[in-house]
Structures are given as C-alpha cells and as structure tokens.
Protein backbone atom coordinates (compact mmCIF):
# COMPACT_ATOMS: atom_id res chain seq x y z
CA UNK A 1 -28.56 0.17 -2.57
CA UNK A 2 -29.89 2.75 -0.21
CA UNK A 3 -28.85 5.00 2.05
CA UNK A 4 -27.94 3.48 5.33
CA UNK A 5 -27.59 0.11 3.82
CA UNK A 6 -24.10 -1.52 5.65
CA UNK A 7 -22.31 -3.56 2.77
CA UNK A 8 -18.57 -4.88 1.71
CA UNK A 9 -16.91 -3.83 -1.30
CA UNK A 10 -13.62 -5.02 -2.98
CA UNK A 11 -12.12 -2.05 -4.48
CA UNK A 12 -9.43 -0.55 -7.08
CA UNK A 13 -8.18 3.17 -7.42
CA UNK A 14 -6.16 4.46 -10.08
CA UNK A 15 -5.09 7.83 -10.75
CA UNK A 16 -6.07 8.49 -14.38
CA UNK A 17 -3.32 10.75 -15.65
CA UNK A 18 -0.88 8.07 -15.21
CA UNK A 19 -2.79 5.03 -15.22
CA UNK A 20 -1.00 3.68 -11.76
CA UNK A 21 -3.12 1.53 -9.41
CA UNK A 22 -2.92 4.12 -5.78
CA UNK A 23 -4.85 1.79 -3.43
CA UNK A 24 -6.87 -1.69 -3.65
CA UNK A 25 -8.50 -4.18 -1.37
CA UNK A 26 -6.68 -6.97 -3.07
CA UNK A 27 -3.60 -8.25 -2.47
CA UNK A 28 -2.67 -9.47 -4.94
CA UNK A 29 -3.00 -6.98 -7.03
CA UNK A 30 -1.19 -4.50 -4.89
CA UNK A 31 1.36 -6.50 -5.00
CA UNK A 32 1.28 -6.78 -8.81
CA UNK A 33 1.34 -3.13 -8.89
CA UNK A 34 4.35 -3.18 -6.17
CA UNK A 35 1.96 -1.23 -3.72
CA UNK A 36 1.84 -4.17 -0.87
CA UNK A 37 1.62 -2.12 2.76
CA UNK A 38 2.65 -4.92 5.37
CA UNK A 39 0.95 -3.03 7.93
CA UNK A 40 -2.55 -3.03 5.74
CA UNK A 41 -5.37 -5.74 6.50
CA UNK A 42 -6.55 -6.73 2.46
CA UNK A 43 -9.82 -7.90 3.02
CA UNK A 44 -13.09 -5.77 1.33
CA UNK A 45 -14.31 -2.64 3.09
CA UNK A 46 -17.38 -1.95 4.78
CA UNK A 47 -19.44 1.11 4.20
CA UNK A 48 -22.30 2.73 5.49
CA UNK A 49 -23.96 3.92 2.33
CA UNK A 50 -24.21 7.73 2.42
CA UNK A 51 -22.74 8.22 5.68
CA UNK A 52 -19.97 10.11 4.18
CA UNK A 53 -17.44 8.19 5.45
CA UNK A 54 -15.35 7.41 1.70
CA UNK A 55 -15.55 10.13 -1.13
CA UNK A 56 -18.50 11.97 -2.30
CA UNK A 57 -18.25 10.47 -5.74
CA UNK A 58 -17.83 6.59 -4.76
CA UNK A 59 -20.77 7.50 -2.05
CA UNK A 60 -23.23 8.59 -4.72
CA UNK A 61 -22.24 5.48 -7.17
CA UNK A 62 -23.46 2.82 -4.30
CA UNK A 63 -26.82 4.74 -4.53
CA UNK A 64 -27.11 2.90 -7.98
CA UNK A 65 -24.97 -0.29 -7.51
CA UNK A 66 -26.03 -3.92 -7.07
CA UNK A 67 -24.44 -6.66 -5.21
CA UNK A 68 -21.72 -8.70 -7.35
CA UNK A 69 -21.54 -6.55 -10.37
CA UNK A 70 -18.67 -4.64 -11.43
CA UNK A 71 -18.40 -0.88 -11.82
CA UNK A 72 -15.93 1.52 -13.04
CA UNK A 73 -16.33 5.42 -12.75
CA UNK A 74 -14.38 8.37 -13.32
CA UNK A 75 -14.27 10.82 -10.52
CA UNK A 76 -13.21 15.08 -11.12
CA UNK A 77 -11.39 16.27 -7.68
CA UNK A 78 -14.77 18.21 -6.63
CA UNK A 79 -16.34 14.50 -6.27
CA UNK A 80 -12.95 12.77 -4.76
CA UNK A 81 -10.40 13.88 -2.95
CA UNK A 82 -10.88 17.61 -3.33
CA UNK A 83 -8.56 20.31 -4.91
CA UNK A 84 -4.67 21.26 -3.93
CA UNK A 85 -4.83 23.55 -1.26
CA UNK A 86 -1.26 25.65 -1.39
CA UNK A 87 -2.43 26.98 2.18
CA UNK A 88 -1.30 23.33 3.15
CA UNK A 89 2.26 23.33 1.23
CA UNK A 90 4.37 24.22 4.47
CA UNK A 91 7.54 25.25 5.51
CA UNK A 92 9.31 24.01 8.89
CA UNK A 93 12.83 23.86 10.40
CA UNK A 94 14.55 21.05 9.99
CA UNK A 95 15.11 20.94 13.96
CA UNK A 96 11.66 20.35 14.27
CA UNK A 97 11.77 17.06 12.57
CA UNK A 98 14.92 15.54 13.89
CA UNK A 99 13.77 15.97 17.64
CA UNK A 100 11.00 13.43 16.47
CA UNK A 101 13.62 11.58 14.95
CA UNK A 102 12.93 12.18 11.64
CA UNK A 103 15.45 12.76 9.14
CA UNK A 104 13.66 14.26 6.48
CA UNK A 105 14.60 13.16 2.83
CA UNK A 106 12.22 14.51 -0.36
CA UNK A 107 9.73 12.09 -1.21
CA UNK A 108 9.35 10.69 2.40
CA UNK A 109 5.67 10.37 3.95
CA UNK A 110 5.78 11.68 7.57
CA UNK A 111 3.37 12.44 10.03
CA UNK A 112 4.04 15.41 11.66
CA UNK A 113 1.82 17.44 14.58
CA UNK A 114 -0.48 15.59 14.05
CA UNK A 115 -1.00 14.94 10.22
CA UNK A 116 0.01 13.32 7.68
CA UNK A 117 2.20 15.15 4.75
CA UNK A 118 5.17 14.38 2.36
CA UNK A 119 8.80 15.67 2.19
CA UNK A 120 9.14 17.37 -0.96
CA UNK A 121 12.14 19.68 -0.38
CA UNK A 122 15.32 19.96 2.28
CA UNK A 123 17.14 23.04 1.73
CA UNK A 124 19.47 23.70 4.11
CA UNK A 125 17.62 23.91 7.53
CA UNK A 126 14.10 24.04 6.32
CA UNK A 127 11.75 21.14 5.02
CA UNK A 128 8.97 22.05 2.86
CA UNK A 129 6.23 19.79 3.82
CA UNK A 130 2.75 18.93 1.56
CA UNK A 131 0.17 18.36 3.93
CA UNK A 132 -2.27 18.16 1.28
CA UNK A 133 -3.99 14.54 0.38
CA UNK A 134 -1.76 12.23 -2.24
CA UNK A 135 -4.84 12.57 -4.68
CA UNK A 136 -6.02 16.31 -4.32
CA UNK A 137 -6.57 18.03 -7.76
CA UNK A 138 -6.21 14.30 -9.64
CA UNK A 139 -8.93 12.83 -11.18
CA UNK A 140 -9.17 9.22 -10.18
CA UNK A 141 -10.75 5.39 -11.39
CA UNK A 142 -12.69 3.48 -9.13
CA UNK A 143 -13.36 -0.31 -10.32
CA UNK A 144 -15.48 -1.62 -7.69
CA UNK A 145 -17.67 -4.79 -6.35
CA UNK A 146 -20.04 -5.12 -3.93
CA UNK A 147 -19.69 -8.59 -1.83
CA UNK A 148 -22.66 -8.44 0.17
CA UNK A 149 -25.12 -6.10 2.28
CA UNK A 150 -26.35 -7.19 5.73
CA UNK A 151 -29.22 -8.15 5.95
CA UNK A 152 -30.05 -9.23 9.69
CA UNK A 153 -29.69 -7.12 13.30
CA UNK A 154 -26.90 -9.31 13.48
CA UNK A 155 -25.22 -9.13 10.55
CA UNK A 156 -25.53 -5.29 10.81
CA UNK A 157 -24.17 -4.87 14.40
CA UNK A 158 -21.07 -7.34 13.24
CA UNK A 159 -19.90 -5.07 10.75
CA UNK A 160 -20.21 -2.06 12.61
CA UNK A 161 -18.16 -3.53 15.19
CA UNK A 162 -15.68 -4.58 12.07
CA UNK A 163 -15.79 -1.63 10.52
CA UNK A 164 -15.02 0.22 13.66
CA UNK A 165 -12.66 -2.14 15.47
CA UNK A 166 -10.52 -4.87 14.19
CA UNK A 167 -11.38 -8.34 16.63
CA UNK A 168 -15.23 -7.06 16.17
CA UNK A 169 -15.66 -10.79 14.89
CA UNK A 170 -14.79 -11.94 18.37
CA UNK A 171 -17.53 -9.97 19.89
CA UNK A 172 -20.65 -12.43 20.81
CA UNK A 173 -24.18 -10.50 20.82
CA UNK A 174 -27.55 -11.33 22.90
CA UNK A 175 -30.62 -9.72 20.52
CA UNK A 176 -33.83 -9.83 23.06
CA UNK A 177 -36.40 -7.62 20.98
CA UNK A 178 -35.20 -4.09 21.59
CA UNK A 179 -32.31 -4.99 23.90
CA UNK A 180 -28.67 -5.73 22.76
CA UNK A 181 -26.16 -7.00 24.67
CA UNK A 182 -22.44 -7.40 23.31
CA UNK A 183 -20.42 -9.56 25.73
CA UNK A 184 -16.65 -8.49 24.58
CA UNK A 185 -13.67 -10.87 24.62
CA UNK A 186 -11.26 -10.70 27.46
CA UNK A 187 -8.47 -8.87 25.33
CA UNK A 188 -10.64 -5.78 25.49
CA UNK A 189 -10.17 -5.38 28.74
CA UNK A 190 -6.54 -3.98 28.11
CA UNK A 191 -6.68 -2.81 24.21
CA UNK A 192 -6.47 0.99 24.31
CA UNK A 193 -7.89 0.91 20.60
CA UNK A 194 -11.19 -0.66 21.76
CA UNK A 195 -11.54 2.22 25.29
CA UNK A 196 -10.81 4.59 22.34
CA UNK A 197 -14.08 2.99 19.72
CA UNK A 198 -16.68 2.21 22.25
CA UNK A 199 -18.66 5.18 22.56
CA UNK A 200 -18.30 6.09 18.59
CA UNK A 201 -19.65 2.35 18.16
CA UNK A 202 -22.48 2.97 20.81
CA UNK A 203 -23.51 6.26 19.30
C-alpha cells in the first residue's frame, strides 16, 4: 500500500497484558469474546492510508501490507493509543451528573461535557471520572486483513462517502472527466447526520 490508497480492513485488537479481545470488525467474534455492541455496524473499516485517521502504529503497518494477507503486530502506547494522562483523572460533584440523569456507579462509561470517560469512584458527593482513552499506557495486538483497495474514481468516491456517512451506498454519482456530480437520496433531505458530513466529504 501507499499513502493515500482508500482500502477495507477486517480487524482484531487485543490488549496484550491480559490477552482479552477490546474491539473487532467481526461479529462473531465479538460475540465469542462477549463484546457484541448492538448499536455497532460489524462490517470491515475503511481507511485512508496515512491520513491519520486510526493509530500511528496500525497507520505505518498498511505502508507494508498487501491485500488478503494476514498480519499481527505489537504496538508500545507511543505508537497506539498514547500514555495515561493523570491531568485527565477528574473529580466532579455528583449533582453534576444526576441533572443529566446519570446516576453514576464505578465502572460505568459516561459521556460527560462533552467526552467520553469512565466512573471509577463515588464517594459521597463526588465522582472521580477517567477521561483518559480505555487503552492509554497498554500495549495492544492488532491481527489484521486487508479486503480490498479501490481502484476506480468510483470506487474511491463510494467509500469516502461510506466511510464518512452511513447510506453513502445509496448515493448515485455522474463522473464527466473532471466533473462529479453526486445526486443524494431523498432521506438526505431531512438527516441532520448527512447537513453535519457534507462539507468534511466535499473538502
């Protein structure tokens, strides 16, 4: 692969201390592993290689990868999801939470102003929150396989659209040499999610 090549990839990721499977793009293996999120699409990801958009380490590894072989690396936390950061272990009132009709219990993923953190202390009236991501400071396993690159205009628009916006398979496109024209199905028209993509798509 290069960079700026758009391709698929089935993926596993275990954290290597305890040998438990975090996140996959396989259902049936997360729900093997008793990790099945109902609200989660499983279908393989697309990627812009070395856009930046997944970890450093996985990013560099498609520099090297071919399509349908399977890879497994090792990643330190300075190539995945970075180191703890105490500055993000934070303390709030437990107030706070219940007007957002939350009623904090330890071990309970929230999101909260904003972010995303997890419970992992009520005292009293307080909540200490970690804002910090699930996998900072663990090294992690990545067992991966590339499905497919596009190849064609086509092909490439498509999966931005995908990638970007779930229905982008509904989208029909006109290619006229260096003219594009993406005629959108009617449920745009009202989808918040898709006024919200456009201009990231576009640019």
């Amino acid at each position: 692969m290069k960079k700026g090549d758009i391709i698929k990839v089935d993926y596993e990721c275990w954290i290597k201390d305890t040998n438990k499977l975090f996140d996959t793009t396989i259902k049936e293996l997360a729900e093997e592993h008793k990790i099945l999120d109902d609200k989660k699409i499983y279908e393989p990801n697309i990627v812009i290689v070395g856009s930046g958009k997944v970890i450093k380490g996985l990013d560099d590894s498609f520099l090297n990868a071919e399509i349908d072989k399977e890879y497994e690396i090792e990643l330190k936390p300075k190539d995945a999801f970075g180191e703890r950061n105490p500055k993000l272990m934070e303390l709030h009132k437990i107030h706070e939470l219940r007007r957002k009709k939350i009623e904090p219990m330890e071990g309970m993923e929230v999101e909260f102003e904003g972010r995303k953190g997890t419970i992992i202390r009520v005292t009293g009236s307080r909540v200490r929150i970690d804002f910090n991501n699930p996998l900072a400071g663990k090294t992690v396993k990545y067992k991966y396989k590339i499905i497919e690159k596009a190849e064609t205009d086509e092909e490439k628009i498509s999966a931005i659209l995908n990638m970007e916006y779930r229905g982008g398979e509904d989208f029909e496109l006109q290619i006229k040499e260096n003219e594009l024209n993406i005629i959108l199905p009617l449920f745009c028209k009202t989808d918040l999610e898709w006024f919200n993509v456009k201009l990231k798509i576009i640019y």
